[in-house]
N, C-alpha and C. Protein backbone atom coordinates (compact mmCIF):
# COMPACT_ATOMS: atom_id res chain seq x y z
N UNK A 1 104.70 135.53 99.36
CA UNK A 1 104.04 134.86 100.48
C UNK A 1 105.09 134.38 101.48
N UNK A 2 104.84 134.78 102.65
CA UNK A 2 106.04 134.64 103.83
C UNK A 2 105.64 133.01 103.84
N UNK A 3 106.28 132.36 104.22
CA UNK A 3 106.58 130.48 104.59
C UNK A 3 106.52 130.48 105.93
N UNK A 4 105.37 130.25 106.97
CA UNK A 4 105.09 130.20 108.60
C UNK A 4 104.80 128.38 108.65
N UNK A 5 104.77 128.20 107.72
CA UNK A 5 105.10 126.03 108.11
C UNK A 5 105.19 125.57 106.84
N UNK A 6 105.39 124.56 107.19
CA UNK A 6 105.95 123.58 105.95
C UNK A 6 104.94 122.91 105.33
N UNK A 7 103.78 123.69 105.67
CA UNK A 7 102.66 123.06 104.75
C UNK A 7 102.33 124.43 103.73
N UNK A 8 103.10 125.64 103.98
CA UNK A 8 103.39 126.69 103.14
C UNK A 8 104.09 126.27 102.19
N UNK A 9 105.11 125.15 101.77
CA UNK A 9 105.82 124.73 101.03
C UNK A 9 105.87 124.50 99.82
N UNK A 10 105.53 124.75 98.67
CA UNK A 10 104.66 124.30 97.23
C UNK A 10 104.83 122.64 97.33
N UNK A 11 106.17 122.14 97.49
CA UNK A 11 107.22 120.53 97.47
C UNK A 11 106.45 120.03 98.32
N UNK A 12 106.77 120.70 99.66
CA UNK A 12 104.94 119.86 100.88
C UNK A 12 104.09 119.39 100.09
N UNK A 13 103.47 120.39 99.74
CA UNK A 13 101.78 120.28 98.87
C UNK A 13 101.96 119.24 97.78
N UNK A 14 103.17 119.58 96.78
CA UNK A 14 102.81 118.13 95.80
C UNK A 14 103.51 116.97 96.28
N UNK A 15 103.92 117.14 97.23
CA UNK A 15 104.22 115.76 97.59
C UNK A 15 103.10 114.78 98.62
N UNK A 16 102.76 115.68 99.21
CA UNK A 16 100.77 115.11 99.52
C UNK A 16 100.22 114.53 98.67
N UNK A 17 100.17 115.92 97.11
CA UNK A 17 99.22 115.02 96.10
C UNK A 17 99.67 113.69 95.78
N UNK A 18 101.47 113.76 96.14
CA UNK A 18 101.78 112.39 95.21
C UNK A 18 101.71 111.14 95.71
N UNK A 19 101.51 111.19 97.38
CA UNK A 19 101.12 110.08 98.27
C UNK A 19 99.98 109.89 98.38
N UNK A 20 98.89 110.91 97.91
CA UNK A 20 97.65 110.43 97.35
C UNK A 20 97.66 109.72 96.22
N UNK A 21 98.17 110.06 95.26
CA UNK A 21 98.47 109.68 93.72
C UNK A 21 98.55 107.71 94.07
N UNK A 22 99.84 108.21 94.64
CA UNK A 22 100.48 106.41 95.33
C UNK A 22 99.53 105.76 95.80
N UNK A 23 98.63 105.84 96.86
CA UNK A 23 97.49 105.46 97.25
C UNK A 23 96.40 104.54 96.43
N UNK A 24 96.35 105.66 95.64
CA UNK A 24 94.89 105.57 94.73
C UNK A 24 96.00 104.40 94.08
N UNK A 25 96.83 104.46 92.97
CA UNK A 25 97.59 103.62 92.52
C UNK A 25 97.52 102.27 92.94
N UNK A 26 97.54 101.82 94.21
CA UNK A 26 97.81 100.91 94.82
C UNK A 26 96.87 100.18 95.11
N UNK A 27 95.41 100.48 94.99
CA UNK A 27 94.20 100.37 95.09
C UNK A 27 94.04 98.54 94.58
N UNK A 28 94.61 98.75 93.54
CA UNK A 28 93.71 97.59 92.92
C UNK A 28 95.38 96.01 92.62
N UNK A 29 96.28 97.11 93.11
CA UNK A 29 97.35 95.54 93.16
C UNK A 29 96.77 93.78 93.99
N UNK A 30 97.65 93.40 93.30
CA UNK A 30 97.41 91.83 94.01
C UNK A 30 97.29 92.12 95.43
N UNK A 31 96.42 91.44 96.07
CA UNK A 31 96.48 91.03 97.35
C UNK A 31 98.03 90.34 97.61
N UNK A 32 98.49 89.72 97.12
CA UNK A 32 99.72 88.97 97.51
C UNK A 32 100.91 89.72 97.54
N UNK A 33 100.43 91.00 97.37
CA UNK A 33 101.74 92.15 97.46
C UNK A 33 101.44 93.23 98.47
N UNK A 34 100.41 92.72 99.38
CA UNK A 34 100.01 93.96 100.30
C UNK A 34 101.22 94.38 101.49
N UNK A 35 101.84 92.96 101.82
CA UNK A 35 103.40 93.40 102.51
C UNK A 35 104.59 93.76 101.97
N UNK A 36 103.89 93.21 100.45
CA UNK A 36 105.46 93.29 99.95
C UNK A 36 105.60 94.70 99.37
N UNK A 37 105.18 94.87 97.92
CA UNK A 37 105.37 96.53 96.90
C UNK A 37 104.61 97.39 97.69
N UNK A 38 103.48 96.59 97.76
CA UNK A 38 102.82 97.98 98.42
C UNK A 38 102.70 98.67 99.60
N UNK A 39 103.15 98.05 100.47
CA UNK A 39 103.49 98.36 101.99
C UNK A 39 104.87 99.64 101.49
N UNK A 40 105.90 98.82 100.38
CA UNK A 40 106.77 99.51 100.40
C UNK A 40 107.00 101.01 99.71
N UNK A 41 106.15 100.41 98.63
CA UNK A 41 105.73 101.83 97.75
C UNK A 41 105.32 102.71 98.95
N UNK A 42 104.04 102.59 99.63
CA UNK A 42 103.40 103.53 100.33
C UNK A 42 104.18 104.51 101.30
N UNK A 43 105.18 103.45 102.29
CA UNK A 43 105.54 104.16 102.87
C UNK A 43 107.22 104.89 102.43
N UNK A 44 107.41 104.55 101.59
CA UNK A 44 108.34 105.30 100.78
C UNK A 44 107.85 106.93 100.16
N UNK A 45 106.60 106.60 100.05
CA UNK A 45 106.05 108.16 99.54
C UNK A 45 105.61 108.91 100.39
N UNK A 46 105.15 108.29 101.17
CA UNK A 46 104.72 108.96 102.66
C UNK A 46 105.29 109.76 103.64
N UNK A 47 107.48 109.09 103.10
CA UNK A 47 108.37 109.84 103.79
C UNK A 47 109.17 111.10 103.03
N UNK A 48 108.66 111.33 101.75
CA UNK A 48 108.74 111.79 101.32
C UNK A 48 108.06 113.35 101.83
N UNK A 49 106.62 113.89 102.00
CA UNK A 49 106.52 115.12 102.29
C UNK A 49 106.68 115.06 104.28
N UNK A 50 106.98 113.93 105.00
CA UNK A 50 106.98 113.54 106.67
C UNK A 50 108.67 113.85 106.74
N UNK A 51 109.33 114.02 105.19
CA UNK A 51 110.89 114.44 105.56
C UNK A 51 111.11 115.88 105.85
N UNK A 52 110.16 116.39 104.76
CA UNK A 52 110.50 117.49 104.14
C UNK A 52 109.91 118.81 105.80
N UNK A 53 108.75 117.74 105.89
CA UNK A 53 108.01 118.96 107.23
C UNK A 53 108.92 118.92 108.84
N UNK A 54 109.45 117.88 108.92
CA UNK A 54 110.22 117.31 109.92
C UNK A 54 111.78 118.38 109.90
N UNK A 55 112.21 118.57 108.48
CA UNK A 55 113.46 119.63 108.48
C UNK A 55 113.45 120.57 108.46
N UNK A 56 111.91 121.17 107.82
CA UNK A 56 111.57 122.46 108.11
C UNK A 56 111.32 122.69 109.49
N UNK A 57 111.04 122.21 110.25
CA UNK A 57 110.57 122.25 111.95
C UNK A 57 111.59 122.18 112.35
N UNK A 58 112.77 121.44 112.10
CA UNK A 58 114.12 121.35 113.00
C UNK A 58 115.16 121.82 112.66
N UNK A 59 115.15 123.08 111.58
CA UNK A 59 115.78 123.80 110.75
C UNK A 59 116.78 124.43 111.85
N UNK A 60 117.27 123.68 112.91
CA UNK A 60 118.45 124.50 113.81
C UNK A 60 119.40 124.75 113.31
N UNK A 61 119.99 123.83 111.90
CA UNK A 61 121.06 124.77 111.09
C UNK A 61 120.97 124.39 109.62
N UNK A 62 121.34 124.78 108.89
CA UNK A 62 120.88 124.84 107.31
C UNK A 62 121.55 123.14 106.72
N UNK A 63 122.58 122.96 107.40
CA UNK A 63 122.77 121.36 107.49
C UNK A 63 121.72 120.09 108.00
N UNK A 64 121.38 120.23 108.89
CA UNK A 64 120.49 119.67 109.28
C UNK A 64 118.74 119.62 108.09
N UNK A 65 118.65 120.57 108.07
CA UNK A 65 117.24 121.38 106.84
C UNK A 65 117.88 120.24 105.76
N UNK A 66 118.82 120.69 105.15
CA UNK A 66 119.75 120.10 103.94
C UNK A 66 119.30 118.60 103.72
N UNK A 67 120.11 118.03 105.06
CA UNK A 67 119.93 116.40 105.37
C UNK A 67 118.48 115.93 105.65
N UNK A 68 117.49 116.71 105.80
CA UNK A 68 116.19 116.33 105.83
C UNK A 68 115.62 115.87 104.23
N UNK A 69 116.16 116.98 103.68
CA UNK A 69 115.60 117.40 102.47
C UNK A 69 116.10 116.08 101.24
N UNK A 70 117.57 115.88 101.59
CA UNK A 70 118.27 114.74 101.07
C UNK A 70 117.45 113.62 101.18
N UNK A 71 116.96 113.46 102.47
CA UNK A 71 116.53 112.32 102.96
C UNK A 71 114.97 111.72 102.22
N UNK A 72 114.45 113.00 101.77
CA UNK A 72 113.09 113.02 101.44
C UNK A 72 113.33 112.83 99.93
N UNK A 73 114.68 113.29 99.34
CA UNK A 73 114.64 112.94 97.67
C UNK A 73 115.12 111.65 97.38
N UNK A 74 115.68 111.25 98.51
CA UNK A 74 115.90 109.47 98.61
C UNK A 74 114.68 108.31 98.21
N UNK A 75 114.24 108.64 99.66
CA UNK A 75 112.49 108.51 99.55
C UNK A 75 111.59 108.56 98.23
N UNK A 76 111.68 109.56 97.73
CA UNK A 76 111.30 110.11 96.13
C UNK A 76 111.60 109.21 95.28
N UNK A 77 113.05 109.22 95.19
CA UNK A 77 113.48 108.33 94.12
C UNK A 77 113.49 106.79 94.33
N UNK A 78 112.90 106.37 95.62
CA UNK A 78 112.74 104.91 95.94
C UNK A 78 111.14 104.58 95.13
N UNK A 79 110.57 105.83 95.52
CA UNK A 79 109.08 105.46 95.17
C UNK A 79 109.26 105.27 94.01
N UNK A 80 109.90 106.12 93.13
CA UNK A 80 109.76 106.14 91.30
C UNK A 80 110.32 104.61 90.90
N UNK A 81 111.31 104.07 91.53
CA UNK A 81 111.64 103.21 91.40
C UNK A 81 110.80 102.07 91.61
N UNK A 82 110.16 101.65 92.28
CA UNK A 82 109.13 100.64 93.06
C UNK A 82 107.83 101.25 91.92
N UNK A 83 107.36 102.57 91.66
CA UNK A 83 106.39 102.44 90.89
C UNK A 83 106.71 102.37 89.45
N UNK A 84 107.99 102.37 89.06
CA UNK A 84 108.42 101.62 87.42
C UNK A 84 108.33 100.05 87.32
N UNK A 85 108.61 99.57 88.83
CA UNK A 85 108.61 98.02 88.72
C UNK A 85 107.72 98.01 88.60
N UNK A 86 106.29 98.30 89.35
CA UNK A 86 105.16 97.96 89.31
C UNK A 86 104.58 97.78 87.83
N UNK A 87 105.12 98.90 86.91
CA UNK A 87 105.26 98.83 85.36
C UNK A 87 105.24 97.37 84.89
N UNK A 88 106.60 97.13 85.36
CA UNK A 88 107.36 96.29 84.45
C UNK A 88 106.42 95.22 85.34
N UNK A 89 105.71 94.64 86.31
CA UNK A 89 105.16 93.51 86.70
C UNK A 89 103.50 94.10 86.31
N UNK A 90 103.59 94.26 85.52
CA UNK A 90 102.27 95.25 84.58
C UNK A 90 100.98 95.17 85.85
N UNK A 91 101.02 95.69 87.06
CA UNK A 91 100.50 96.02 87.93
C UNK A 91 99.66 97.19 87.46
N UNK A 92 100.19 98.15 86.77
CA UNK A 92 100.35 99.59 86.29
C UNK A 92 100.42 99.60 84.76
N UNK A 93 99.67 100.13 84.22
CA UNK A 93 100.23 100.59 82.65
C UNK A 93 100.95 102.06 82.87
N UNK A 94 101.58 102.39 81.61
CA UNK A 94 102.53 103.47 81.83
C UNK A 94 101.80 104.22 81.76
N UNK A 95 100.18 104.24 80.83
CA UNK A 95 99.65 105.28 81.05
C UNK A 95 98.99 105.71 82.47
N UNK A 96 98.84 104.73 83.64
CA UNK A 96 98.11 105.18 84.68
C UNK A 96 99.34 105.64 85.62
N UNK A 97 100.33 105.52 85.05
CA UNK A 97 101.66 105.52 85.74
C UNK A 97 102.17 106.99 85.86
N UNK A 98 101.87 107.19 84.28
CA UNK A 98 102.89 108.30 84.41
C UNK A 98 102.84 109.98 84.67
N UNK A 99 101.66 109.95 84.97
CA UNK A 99 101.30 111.18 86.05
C UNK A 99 101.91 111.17 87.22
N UNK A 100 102.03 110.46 87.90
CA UNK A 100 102.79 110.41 89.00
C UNK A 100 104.25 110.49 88.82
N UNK A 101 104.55 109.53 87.75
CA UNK A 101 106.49 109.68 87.46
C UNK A 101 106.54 111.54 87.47
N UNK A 102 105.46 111.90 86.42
CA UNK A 102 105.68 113.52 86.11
C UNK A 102 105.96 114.33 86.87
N UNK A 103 105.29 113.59 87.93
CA UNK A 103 104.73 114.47 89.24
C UNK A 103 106.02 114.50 90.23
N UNK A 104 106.81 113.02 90.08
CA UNK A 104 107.69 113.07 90.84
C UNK A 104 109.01 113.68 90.43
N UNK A 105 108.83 113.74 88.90
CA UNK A 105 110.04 114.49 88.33
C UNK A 105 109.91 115.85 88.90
N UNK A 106 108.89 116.18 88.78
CA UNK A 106 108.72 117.77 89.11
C UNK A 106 109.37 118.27 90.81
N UNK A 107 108.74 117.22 91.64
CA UNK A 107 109.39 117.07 92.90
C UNK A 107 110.78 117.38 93.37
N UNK A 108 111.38 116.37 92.67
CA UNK A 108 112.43 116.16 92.75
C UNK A 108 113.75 117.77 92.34
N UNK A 109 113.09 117.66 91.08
CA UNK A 109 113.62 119.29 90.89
C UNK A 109 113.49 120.61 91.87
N UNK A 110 112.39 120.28 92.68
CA UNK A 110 111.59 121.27 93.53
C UNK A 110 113.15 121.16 94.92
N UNK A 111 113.22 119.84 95.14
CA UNK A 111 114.29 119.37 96.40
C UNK A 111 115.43 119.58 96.28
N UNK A 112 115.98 119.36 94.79
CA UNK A 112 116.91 119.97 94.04
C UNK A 112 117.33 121.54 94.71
N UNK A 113 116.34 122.31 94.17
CA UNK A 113 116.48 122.98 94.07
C UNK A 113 116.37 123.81 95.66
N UNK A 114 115.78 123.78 96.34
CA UNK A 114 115.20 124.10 97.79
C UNK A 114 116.79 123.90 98.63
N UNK A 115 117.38 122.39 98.06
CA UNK A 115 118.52 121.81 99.04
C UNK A 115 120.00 123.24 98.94
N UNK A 116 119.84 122.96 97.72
CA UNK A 116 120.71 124.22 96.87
C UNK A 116 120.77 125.50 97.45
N UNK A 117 119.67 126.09 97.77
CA UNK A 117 119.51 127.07 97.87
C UNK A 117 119.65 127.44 99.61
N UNK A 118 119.76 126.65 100.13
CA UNK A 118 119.41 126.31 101.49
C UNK A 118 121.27 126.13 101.84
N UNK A 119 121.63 125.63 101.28
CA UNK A 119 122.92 125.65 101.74
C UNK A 119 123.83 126.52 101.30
N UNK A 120 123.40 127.17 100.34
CA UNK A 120 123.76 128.73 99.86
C UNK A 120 123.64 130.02 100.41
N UNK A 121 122.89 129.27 101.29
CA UNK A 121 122.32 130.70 102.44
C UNK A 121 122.91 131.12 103.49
């Protein structure tokens, strides 16, 4: 399958699901965390597939693509982080949790791997 946008991306696509995932997640936290985790969670995941489409579009050199892509596994790994705390402030059980960690492991390997390959080219 030829790649004509970055919503061709498989990493695009689950990283949608996973800012849905985040979403739904977030649903039922304290009110008293709506500026705080969850403002931050959200938009931490949000920049996650808004990195990835942004470097594919401005792909003027495989550096640039690269540093998008970096930027979006940053992002990634902020969210996993913010949604383990949420764990540990038992916001979250691990079981409602850890579809999403899965999800983001999988990600992450996906950026891994995309960044790699991209600067190999």
């Amino acid at each position: 399958m030829k790649i004509e946008s970055h919503r061709d991306l498989i990493v695009w696509q689950k990283s949608m699901d996973m800012v849905v995932q985040i979403y739904q997640l977030t649903t039922n936290f304290p009110s008293t965390e709506i500026y705080r985790i969850t403002s931050q969670i959200t938009r931490a995941a949000v920049s996650v597939p808004a990195n990835i489409s942004e470097g594919h579009v401005r792909s003027s050199s495989k550096n640039d693509y690269a540093h998008f892509l970096a930027v979006s596994k940053g992002s990634l790994m902020e969210t996993e982080t913010l949604l383990m705390l949420t764990i540990r402030l038992n916001y979250l059980s691990s079981e409602q949790a850890n579809p999403t960690l899965s999800l983001i492991t999988e990600i992450s390997k996906m950026l891994t791997t995309r960044r790699h390959r991209i600067l190999k080219s």
